[in-house]
C-alpha atoms as a PDB file:
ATOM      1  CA  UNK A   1      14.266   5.018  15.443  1.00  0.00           C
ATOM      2  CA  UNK A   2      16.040   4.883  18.659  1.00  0.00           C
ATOM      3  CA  UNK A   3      17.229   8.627  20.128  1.00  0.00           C
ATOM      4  CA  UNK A   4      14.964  10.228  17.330  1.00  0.00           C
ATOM      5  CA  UNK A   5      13.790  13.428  18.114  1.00  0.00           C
ATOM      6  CA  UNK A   6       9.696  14.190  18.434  1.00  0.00           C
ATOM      7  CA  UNK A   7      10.075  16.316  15.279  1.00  0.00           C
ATOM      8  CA  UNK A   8      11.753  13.703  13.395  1.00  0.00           C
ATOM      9  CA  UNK A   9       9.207  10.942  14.903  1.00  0.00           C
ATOM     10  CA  UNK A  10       6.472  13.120  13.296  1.00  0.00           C
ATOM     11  CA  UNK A  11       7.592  13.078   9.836  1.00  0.00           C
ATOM     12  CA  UNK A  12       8.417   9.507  10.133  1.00  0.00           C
ATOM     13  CA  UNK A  13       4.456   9.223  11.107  1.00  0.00           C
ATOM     14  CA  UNK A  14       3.143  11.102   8.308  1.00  0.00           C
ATOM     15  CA  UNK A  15       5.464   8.749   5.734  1.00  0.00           C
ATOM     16  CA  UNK A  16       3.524   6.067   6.905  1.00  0.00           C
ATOM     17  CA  UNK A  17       0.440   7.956   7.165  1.00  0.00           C
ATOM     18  CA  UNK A  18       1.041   8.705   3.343  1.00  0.00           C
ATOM     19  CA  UNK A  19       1.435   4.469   3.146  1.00  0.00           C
ATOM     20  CA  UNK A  20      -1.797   4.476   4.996  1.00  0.00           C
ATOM     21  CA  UNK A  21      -4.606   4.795   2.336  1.00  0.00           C
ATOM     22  CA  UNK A  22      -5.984   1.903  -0.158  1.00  0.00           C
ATOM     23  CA  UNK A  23      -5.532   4.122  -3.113  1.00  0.00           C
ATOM     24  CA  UNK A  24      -1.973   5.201  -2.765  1.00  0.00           C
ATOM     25  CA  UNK A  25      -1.345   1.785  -2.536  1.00  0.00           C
ATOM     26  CA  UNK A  26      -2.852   1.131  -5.860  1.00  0.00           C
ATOM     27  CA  UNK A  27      -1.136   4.505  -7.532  1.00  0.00           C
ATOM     28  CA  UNK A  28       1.965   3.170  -6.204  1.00  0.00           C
ATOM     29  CA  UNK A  29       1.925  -0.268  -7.238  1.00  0.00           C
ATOM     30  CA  UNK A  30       0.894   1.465 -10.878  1.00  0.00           C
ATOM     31  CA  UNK A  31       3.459   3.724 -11.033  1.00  0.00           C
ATOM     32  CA  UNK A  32       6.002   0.398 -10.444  1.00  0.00           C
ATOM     33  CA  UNK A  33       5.159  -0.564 -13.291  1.00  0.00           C
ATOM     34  CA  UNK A  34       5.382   2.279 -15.408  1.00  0.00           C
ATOM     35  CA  UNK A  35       5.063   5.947 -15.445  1.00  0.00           C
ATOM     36  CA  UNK A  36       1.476   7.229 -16.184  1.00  0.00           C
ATOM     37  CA  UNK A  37      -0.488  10.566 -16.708  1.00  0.00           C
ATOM     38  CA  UNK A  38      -2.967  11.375 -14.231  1.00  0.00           C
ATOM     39  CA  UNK A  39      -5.991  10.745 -16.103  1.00  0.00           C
ATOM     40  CA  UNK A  40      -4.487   7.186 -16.964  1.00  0.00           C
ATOM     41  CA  UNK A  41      -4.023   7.183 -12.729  1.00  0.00           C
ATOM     42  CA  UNK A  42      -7.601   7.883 -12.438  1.00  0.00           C
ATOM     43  CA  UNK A  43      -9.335   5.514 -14.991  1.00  0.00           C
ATOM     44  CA  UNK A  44      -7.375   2.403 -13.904  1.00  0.00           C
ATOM     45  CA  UNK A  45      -8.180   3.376  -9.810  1.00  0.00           C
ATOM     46  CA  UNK A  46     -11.654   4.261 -10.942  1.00  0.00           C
ATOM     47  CA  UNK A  47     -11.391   7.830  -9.439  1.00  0.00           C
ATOM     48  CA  UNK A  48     -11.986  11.003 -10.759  1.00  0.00           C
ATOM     49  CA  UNK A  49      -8.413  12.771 -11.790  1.00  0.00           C
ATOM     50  CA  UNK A  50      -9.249  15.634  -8.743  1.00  0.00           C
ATOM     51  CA  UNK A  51      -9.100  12.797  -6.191  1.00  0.00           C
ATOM     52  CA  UNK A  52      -6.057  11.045  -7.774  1.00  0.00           C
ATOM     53  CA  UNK A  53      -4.498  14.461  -7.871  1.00  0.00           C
ATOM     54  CA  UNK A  54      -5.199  14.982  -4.217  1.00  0.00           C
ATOM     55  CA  UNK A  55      -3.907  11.273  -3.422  1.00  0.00           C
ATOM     56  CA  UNK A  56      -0.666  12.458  -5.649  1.00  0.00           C
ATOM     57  CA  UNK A  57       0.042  15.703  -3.889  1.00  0.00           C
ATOM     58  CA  UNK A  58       0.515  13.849  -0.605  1.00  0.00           C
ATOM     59  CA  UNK A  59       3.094  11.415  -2.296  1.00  0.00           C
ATOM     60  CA  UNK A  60       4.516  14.163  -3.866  1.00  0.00           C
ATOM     61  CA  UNK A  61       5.209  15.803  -0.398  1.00  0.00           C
ATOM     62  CA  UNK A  62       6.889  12.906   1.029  1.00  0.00           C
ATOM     63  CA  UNK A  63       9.195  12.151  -1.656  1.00  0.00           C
ATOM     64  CA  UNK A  64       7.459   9.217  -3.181  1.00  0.00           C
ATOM     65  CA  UNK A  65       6.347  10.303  -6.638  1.00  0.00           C
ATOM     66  CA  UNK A  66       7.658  12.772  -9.106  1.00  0.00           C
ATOM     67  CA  UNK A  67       5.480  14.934 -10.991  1.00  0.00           C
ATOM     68  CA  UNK A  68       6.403  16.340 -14.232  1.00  0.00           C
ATOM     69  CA  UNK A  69       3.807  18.783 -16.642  1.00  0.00           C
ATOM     70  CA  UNK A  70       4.258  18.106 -20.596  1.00  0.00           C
ATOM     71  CA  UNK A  71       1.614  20.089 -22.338  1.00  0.00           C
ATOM     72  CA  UNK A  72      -1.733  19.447 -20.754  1.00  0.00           C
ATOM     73  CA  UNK A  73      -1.279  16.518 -19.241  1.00  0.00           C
ATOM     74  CA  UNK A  74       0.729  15.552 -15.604  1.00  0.00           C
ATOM     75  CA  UNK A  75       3.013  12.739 -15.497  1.00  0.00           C
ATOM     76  CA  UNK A  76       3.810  10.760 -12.582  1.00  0.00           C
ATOM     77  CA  UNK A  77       6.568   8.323 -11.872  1.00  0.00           C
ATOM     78  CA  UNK A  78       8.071   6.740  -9.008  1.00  0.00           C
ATOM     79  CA  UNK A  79      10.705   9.169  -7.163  1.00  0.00           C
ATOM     80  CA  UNK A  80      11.971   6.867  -4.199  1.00  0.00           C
ATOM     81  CA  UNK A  81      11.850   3.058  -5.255  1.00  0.00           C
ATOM     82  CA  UNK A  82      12.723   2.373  -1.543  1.00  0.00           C
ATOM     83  CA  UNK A  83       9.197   2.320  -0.871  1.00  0.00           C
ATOM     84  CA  UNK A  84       8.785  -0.515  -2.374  1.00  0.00           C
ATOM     85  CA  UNK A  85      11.034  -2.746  -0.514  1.00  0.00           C
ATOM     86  CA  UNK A  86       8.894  -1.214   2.404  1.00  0.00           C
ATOM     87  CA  UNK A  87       5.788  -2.509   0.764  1.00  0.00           C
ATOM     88  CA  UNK A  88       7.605  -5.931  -0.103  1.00  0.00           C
ATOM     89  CA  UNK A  89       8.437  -6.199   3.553  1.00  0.00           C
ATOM     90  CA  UNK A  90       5.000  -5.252   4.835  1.00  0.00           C
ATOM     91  CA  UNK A  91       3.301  -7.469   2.754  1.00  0.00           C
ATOM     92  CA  UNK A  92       5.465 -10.907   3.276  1.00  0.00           C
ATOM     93  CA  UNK A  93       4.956 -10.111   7.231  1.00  0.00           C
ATOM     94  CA  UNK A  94       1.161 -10.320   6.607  1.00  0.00           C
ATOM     95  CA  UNK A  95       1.063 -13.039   4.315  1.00  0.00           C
ATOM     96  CA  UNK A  96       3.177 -14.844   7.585  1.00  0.00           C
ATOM     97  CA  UNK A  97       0.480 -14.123   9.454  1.00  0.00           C
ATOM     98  CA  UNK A  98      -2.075 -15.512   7.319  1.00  0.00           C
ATOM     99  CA  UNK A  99       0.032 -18.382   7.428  1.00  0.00           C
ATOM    100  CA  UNK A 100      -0.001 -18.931  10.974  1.00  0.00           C
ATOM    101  CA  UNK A 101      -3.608 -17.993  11.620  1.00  0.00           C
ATOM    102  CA  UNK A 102      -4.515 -20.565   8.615  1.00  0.00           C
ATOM    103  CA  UNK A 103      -2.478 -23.185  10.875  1.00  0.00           C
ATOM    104  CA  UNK A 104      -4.574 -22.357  13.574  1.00  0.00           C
ATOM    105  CA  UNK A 105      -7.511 -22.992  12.256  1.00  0.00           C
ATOM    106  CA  UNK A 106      -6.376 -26.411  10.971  1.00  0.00           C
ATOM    107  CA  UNK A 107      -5.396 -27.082  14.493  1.00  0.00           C
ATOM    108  CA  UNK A 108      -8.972 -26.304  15.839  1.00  0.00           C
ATOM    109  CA  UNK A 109     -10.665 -27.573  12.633  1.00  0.00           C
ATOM    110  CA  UNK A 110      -8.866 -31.086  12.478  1.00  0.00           C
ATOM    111  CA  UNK A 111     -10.647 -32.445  15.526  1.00  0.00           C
ATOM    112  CA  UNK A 112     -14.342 -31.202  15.187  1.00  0.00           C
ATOM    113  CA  UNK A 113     -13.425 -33.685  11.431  1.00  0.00           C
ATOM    114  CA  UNK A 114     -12.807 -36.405  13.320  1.00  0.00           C
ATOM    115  CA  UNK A 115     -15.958 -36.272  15.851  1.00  0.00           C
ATOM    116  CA  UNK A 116     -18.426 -38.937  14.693  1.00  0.00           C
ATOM    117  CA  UNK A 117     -21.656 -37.770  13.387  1.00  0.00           C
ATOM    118  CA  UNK A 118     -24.981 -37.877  15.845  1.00  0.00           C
ATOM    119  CA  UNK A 119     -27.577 -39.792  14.617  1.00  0.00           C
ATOM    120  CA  UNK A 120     -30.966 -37.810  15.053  1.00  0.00           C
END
Protein backbone atom coordinates (compact mmCIF):
# COMPACT_ATOMS: atom_id res chain seq x y z
CA UNK A 1 0.00 0.00 0.00
CA UNK A 2 3.01 2.11 0.14
CA UNK A 3 2.79 5.57 -2.23
CA UNK A 4 -1.04 4.79 -2.67
CA UNK A 5 -3.00 7.62 -3.33
CA UNK A 6 -6.04 8.77 -0.71
CA UNK A 7 -8.48 7.82 -3.49
CA UNK A 8 -7.05 4.52 -3.98
CA UNK A 9 -6.68 4.05 0.03
CA UNK A 10 -10.49 4.59 0.08
CA UNK A 11 -11.53 1.89 -2.12
CA UNK A 12 -9.06 -0.35 -0.57
CA UNK A 13 -11.15 0.58 2.82
CA UNK A 14 -14.47 -0.11 1.54
CA UNK A 15 -13.08 -3.81 0.16
CA UNK A 16 -12.50 -4.54 3.54
CA UNK A 17 -15.42 -2.77 4.78
CA UNK A 18 -17.40 -5.16 2.35
CA UNK A 19 -15.17 -8.17 4.39
CA UNK A 20 -16.43 -6.47 7.45
CA UNK A 21 -19.95 -7.94 8.18
CA UNK A 22 -20.83 -11.57 9.77
CA UNK A 23 -23.16 -12.33 6.97
CA UNK A 24 -21.03 -11.71 3.96
CA UNK A 25 -18.82 -13.88 5.55
CA UNK A 26 -21.31 -16.62 5.62
CA UNK A 27 -22.65 -15.78 1.80
CA UNK A 28 -19.14 -16.00 0.89
CA UNK A 29 -18.05 -19.05 2.44
CA UNK A 30 -21.54 -20.49 0.69
CA UNK A 31 -20.94 -19.36 -2.48
CA UNK A 32 -17.25 -21.39 -2.17
CA UNK A 33 -18.88 -24.05 -2.19
CA UNK A 34 -21.23 -23.75 -4.84
CA UNK A 35 -23.25 -21.31 -6.71
CA UNK A 36 -26.76 -20.64 -5.18
CA UNK A 37 -30.02 -18.61 -5.89
CA UNK A 38 -30.82 -15.99 -3.56
CA UNK A 39 -33.60 -17.49 -1.82
CA UNK A 40 -31.29 -20.64 -1.23
CA UNK A 41 -28.71 -17.56 0.19
CA UNK A 42 -31.38 -16.52 2.47
CA UNK A 43 -32.79 -19.80 3.99
CA UNK A 44 -29.34 -21.27 4.81
CA UNK A 45 -28.20 -17.51 6.52
CA UNK A 46 -31.64 -17.41 8.03
CA UNK A 47 -32.39 -13.95 6.44
CA UNK A 48 -35.05 -12.75 4.52
CA UNK A 49 -33.98 -12.70 0.54
CA UNK A 50 -34.33 -8.46 0.77
CA UNK A 51 -31.49 -8.47 3.33
CA UNK A 52 -29.37 -11.12 1.50
CA UNK A 53 -30.00 -9.07 -1.59
CA UNK A 54 -28.80 -5.95 0.12
CA UNK A 55 -25.67 -7.96 1.63
CA UNK A 56 -25.19 -9.15 -2.27
CA UNK A 57 -25.34 -5.76 -3.89
CA UNK A 58 -22.36 -4.61 -1.82
CA UNK A 59 -20.29 -7.74 -2.98
CA UNK A 60 -21.47 -7.22 -6.20
CA UNK A 61 -19.94 -3.63 -6.19
CA UNK A 62 -16.61 -4.67 -5.16
CA UNK A 63 -16.07 -7.39 -7.48
CA UNK A 64 -16.66 -10.30 -5.21
CA UNK A 65 -19.80 -12.02 -6.46
CA UNK A 66 -21.40 -12.34 -9.81
CA UNK A 67 -24.96 -12.07 -10.26
CA UNK A 68 -26.73 -13.63 -13.05
CA UNK A 69 -31.00 -13.53 -13.58
CA UNK A 70 -32.46 -16.95 -15.15
CA UNK A 71 -36.18 -16.65 -15.11
CA UNK A 72 -37.35 -15.57 -11.71
CA UNK A 73 -34.81 -16.44 -9.74
CA UNK A 74 -31.01 -14.60 -9.13
CA UNK A 75 -28.00 -16.62 -9.12
CA UNK A 76 -24.94 -15.86 -7.36
CA UNK A 77 -21.46 -17.23 -7.65
CA UNK A 78 -18.13 -16.32 -6.64
CA UNK A 79 -16.50 -13.60 -9.14
CA UNK A 80 -12.93 -13.07 -7.51
CA UNK A 81 -11.72 -16.37 -5.70
CA UNK A 82 -8.81 -14.17 -4.41
CA UNK A 83 -10.88 -13.35 -1.59
CA UNK A 84 -10.58 -16.31 -0.30
CA UNK A 85 -6.95 -16.64 0.13
CA UNK A 86 -7.63 -13.25 1.99
CA UNK A 87 -10.03 -15.01 4.26
CA UNK A 88 -7.56 -18.11 4.54
CA UNK A 89 -4.91 -15.67 5.61
CA UNK A 90 -7.08 -13.74 8.05
CA UNK A 91 -8.28 -16.59 9.66
CA UNK A 92 -4.84 -18.71 10.29
CA UNK A 93 -3.47 -15.20 11.83
CA UNK A 94 -6.34 -15.42 14.40
CA UNK A 95 -6.30 -18.91 15.06
CA UNK A 96 -2.22 -17.91 15.93
CA UNK A 97 -3.45 -15.77 18.21
CA UNK A 98 -5.68 -18.02 19.94
CA UNK A 99 -2.77 -20.06 20.11
CA UNK A 100 -0.64 -17.80 21.91
CA UNK A 101 -3.25 -16.33 24.21
CA UNK A 102 -4.23 -20.17 25.08
CA UNK A 103 -0.34 -20.45 26.05
CA UNK A 104 -0.77 -17.69 28.18
CA UNK A 105 -3.20 -18.79 30.09
CA UNK A 106 -1.43 -22.13 30.69
CA UNK A 107 1.45 -20.07 31.83
CA UNK A 108 -0.70 -18.19 34.49
CA UNK A 109 -2.96 -21.24 35.10
CA UNK A 110 -0.08 -23.87 35.74
CA UNK A 111 0.96 -22.34 39.04
CA UNK A 112 -2.39 -21.39 40.83
CA UNK A 113 -2.54 -25.92 40.03
CA UNK A 114 0.21 -26.39 41.91
CA UNK A 115 -0.69 -24.11 45.13
CA UNK A 116 -1.73 -26.49 47.92
CA UNK A 117 -5.23 -26.36 49.03
CA UNK A 118 -6.18 -24.27 52.47
CA UNK A 119 -7.70 -26.19 54.90
CA UNK A 120 -10.78 -24.21 56.37
Amino acid sequence: MDGLPEEALVQVAAYFQALSEPTRLQILNLLRQQERSVGELAQLCGCSSANISRHLGLLVQHGLVARESRGNSAYCSIADESVYALCDLVCGSIARQFERTAQQRKVFAAPAAKRPRSRA
